[in-house]
N, C-alpha and C. Protein backbone atom coordinates (compact mmCIF):
# COMPACT_ATOMS: atom_id res chain seq x y z
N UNK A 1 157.33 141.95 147.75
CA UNK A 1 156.50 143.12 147.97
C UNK A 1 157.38 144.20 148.58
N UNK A 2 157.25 145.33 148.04
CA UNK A 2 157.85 146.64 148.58
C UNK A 2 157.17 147.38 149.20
N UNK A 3 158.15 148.00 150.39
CA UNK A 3 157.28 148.45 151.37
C UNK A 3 158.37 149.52 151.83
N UNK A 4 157.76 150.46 152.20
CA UNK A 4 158.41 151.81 152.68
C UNK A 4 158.74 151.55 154.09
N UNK A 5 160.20 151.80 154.97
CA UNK A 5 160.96 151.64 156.06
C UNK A 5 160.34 152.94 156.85
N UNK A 6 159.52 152.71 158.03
CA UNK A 6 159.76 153.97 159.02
C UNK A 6 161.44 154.34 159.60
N UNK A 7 162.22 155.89 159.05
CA UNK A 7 162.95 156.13 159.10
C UNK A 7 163.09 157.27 159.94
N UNK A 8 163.94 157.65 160.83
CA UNK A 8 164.33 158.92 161.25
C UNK A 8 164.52 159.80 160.17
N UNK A 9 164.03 161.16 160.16
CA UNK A 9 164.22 162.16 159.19
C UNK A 9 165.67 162.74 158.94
N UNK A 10 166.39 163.23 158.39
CA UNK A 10 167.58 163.84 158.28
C UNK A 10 167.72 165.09 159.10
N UNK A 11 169.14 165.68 159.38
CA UNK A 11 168.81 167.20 159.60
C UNK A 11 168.64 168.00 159.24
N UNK A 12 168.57 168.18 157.70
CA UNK A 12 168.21 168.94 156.66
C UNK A 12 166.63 168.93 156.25
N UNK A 13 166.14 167.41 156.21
CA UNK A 13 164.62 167.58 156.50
C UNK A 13 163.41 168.04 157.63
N UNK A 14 164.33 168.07 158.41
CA UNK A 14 164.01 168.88 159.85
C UNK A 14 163.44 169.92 159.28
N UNK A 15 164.83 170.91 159.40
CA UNK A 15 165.41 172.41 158.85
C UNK A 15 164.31 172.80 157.74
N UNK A 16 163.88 171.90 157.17
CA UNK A 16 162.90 172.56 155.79
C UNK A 16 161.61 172.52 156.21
N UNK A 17 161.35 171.42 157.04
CA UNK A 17 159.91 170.98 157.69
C UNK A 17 159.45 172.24 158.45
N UNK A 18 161.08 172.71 159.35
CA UNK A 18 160.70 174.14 160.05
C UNK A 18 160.52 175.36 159.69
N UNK A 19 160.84 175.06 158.84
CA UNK A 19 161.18 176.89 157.49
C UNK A 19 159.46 176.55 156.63
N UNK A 20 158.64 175.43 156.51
CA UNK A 20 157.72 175.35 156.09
C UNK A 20 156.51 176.41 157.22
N UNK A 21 156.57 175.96 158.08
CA UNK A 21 155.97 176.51 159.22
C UNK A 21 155.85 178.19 159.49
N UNK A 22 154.50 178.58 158.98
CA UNK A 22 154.46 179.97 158.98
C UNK A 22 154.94 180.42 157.70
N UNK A 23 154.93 179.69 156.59
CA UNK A 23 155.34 180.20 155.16
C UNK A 23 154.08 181.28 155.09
N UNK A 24 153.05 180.92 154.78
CA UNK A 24 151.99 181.53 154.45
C UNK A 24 151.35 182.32 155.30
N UNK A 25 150.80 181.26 156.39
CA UNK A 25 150.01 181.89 157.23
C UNK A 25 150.78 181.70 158.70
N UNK A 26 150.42 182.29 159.78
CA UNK A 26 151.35 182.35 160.98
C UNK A 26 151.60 180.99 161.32
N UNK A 27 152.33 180.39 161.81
CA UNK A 27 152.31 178.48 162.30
C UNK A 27 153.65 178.51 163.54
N UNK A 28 153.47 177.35 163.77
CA UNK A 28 154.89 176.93 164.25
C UNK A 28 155.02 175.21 164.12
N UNK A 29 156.55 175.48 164.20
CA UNK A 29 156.87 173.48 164.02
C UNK A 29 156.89 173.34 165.37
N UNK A 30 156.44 171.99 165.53
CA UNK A 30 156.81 171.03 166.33
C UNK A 30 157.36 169.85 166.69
N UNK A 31 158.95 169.81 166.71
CA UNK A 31 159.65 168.15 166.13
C UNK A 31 159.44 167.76 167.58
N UNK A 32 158.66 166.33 167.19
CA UNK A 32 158.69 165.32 168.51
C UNK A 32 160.00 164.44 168.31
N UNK A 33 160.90 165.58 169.14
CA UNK A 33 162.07 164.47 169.49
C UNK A 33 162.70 165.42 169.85
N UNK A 34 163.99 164.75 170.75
CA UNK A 34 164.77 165.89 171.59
C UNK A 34 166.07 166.50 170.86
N UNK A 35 166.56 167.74 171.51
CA UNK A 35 167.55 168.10 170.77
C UNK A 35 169.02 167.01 170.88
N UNK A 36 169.21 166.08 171.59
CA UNK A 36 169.75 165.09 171.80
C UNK A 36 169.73 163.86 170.26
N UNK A 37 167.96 163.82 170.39
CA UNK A 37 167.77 163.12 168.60
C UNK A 37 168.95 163.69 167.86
N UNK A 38 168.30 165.09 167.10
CA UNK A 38 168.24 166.08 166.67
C UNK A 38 169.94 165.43 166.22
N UNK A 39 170.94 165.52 167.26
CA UNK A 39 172.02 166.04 167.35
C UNK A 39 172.77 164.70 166.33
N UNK A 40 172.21 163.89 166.86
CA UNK A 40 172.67 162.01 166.14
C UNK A 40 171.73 161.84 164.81
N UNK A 41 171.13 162.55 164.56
CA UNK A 41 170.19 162.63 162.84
C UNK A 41 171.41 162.86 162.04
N UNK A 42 171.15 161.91 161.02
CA UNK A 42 172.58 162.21 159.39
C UNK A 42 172.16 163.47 159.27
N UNK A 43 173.26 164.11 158.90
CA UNK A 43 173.18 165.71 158.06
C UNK A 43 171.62 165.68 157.10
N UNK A 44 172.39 164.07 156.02
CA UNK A 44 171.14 164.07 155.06
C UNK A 44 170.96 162.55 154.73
N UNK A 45 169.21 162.08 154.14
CA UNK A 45 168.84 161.31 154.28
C UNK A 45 169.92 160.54 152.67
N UNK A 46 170.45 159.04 152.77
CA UNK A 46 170.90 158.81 151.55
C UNK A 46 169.86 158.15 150.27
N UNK A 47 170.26 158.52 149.59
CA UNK A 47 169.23 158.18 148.32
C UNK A 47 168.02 157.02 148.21
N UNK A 48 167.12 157.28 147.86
CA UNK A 48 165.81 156.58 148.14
C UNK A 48 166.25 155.30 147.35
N UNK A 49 167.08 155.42 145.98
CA UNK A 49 167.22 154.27 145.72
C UNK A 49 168.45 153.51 145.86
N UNK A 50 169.24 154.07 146.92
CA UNK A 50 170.14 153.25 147.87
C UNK A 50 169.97 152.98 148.91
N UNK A 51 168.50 153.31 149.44
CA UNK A 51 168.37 152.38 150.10
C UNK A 51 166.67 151.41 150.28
N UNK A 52 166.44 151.16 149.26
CA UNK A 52 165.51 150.62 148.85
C UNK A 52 165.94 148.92 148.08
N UNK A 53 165.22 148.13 148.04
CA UNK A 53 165.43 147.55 147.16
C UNK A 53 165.39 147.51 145.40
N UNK A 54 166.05 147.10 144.59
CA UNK A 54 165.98 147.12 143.43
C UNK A 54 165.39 146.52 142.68
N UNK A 55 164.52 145.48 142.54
CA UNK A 55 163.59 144.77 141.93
C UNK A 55 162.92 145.00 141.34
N UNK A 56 162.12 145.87 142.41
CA UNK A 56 160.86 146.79 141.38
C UNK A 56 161.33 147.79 140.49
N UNK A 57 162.55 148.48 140.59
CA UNK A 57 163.26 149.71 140.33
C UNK A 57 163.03 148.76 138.42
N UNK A 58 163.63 147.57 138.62
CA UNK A 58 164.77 146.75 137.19
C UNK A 58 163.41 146.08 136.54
N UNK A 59 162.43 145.89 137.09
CA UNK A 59 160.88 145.34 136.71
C UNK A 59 160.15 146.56 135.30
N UNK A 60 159.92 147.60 136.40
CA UNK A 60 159.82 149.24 136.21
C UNK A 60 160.17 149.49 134.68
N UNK A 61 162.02 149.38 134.81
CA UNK A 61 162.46 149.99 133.54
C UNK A 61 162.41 148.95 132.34
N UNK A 62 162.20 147.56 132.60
CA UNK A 62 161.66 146.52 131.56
C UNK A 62 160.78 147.16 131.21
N UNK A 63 159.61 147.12 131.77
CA UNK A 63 157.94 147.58 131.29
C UNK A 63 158.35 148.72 130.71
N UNK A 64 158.64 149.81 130.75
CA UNK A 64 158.78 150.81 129.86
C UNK A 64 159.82 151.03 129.36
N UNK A 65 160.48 150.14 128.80
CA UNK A 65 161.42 150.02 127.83
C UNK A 65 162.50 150.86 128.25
N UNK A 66 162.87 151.24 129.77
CA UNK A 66 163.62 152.67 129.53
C UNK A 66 165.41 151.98 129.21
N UNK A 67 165.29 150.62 129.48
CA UNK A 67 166.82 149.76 129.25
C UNK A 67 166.66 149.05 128.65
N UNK A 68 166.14 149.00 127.27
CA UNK A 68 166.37 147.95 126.19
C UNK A 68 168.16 147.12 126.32
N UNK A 69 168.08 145.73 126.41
CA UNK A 69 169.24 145.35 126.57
C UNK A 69 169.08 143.88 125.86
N UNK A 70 169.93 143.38 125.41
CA UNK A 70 170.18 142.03 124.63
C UNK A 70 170.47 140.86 125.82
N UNK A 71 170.85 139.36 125.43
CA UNK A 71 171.34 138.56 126.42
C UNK A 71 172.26 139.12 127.42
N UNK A 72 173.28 140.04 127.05
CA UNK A 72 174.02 139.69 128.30
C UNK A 72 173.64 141.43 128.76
N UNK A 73 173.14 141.93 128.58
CA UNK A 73 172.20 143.37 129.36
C UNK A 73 172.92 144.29 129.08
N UNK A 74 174.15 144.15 128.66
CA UNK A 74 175.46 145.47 128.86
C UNK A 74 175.03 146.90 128.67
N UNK A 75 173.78 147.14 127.90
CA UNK A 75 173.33 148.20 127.51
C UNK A 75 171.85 148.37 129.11
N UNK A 76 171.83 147.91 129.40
CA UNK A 76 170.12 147.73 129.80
C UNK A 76 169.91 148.26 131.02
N UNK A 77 169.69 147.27 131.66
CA UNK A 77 169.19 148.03 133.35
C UNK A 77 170.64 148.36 134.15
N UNK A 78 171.78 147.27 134.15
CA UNK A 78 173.02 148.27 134.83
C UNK A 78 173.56 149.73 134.11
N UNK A 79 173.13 149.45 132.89
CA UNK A 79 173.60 151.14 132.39
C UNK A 79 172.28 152.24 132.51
N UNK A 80 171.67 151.84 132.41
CA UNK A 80 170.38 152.70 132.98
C UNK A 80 170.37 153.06 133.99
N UNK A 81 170.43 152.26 135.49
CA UNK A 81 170.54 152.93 136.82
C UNK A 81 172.01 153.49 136.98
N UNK A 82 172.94 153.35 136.17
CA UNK A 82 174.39 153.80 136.49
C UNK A 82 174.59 155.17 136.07
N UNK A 83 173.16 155.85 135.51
CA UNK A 83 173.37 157.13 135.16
C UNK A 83 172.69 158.00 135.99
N UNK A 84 172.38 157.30 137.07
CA UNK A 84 171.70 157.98 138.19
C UNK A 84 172.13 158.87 138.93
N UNK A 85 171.66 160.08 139.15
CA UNK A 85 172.40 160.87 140.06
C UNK A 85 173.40 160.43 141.37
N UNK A 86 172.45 159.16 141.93
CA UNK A 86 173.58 158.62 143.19
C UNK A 86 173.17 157.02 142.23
N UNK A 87 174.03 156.62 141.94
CA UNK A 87 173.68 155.25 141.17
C UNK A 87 173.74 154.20 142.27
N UNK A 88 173.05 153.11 141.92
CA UNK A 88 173.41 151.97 143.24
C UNK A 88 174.47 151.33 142.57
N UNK A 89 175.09 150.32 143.57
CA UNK A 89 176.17 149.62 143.15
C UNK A 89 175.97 148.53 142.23
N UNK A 90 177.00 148.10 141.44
CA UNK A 90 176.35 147.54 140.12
C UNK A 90 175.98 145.85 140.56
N UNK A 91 177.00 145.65 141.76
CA UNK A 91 176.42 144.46 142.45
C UNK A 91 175.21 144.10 142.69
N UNK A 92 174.50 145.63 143.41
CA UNK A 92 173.19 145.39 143.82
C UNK A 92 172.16 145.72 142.87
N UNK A 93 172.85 145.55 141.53
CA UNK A 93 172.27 145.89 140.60
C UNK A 93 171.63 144.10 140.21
N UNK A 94 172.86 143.93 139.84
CA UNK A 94 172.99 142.21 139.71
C UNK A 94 172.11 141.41 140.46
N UNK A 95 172.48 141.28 141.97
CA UNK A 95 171.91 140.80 142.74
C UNK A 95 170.25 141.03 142.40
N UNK A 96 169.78 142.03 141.97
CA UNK A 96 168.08 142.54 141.97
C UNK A 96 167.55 141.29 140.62
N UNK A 97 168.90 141.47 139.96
CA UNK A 97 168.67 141.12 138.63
C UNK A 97 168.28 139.72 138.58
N UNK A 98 169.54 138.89 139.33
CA UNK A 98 169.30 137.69 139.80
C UNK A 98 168.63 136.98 140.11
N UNK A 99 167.75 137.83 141.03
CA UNK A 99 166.33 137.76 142.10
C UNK A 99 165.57 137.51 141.50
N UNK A 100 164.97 138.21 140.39
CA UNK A 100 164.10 138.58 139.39
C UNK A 100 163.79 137.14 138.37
N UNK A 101 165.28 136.54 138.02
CA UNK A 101 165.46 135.14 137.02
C UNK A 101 164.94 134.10 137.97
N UNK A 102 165.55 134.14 139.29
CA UNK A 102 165.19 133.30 140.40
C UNK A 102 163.59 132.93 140.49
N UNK A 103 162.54 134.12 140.58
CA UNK A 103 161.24 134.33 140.86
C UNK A 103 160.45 134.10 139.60
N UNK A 104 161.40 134.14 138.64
CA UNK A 104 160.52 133.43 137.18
C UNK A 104 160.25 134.58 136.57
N UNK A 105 160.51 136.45 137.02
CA UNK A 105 159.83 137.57 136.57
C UNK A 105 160.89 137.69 135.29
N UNK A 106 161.95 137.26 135.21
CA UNK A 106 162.85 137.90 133.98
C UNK A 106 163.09 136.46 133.53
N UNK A 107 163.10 136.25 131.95
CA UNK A 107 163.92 134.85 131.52
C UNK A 107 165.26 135.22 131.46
N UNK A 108 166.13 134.00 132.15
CA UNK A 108 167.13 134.19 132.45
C UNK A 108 168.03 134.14 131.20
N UNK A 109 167.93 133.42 129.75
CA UNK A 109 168.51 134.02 128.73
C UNK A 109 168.29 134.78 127.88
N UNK A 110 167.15 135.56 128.12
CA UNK A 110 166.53 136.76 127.35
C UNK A 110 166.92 138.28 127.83
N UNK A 111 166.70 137.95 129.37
CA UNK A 111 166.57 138.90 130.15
C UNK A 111 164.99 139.91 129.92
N UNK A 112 164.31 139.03 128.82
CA UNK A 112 162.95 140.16 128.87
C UNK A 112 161.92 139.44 130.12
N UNK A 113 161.16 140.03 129.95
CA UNK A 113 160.23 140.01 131.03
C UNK A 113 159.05 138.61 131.11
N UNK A 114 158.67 137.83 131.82
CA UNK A 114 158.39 136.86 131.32
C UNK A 114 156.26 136.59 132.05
N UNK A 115 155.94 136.16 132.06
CA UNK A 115 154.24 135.98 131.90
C UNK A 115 154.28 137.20 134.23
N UNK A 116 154.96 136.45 134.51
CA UNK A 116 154.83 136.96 136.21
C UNK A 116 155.27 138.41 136.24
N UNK A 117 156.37 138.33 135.62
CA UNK A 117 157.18 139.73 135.38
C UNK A 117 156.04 141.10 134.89
């Protein structure tokens, strides 16, 4: 099961959160946290799908065909997420992949999707 990480915001998501404030109508921000936080926040947050797990990501692009791939995948889900703007590593590509044969969701010499999957 996937589940979203409570994360500290970036400092760039700050910066936009505050520039939101009073777009329209008069406002002001209010960041609960000190300029001390503030100061130790990453510039910017790294990619949702580096740091997420991949499972559901490699499940996802089965069901809608977006990585058609044969037995050994070469075409399929590692070349599909590898064209990603920030791609994950092809390890943790594997590893998702792995997971997936492990849990019964992918047949492990098909690689298609199997009754759980």
């Amino acid at each position: 099961i996937s589940t979203l990480q409570p994360v500290w915001v970036s400092q760039a998501s700050a910066k936009q959160r505050r520039g939101r404030a009073g777009r329209t109508k008069p406002g002001v921000c209010f960041h609960l946290f000190s300029r001390r936080r503030h100061e130790s926040l990453r510039p910017f947050l790294e990619s949702e799908l580096l740091r997420t797990p991949l499972e559901e990501m490699c499940l996802q692009c089965k069901k809608l065909e977006l990585a058609p791939g044969g037995q050994d995948d070469n075409d399929g889900i590692p070349a599909f997420l590898g064209k990603a703007m920030t791609p994950p590593h092809p390890k943790s590509v594997q590893n998702a992949l792995d997971l997936l044969v492990d849990l019964g969701a992918m047949d492990e010499d098909t690689n298609d999707l199997t009754d759980l999957g």
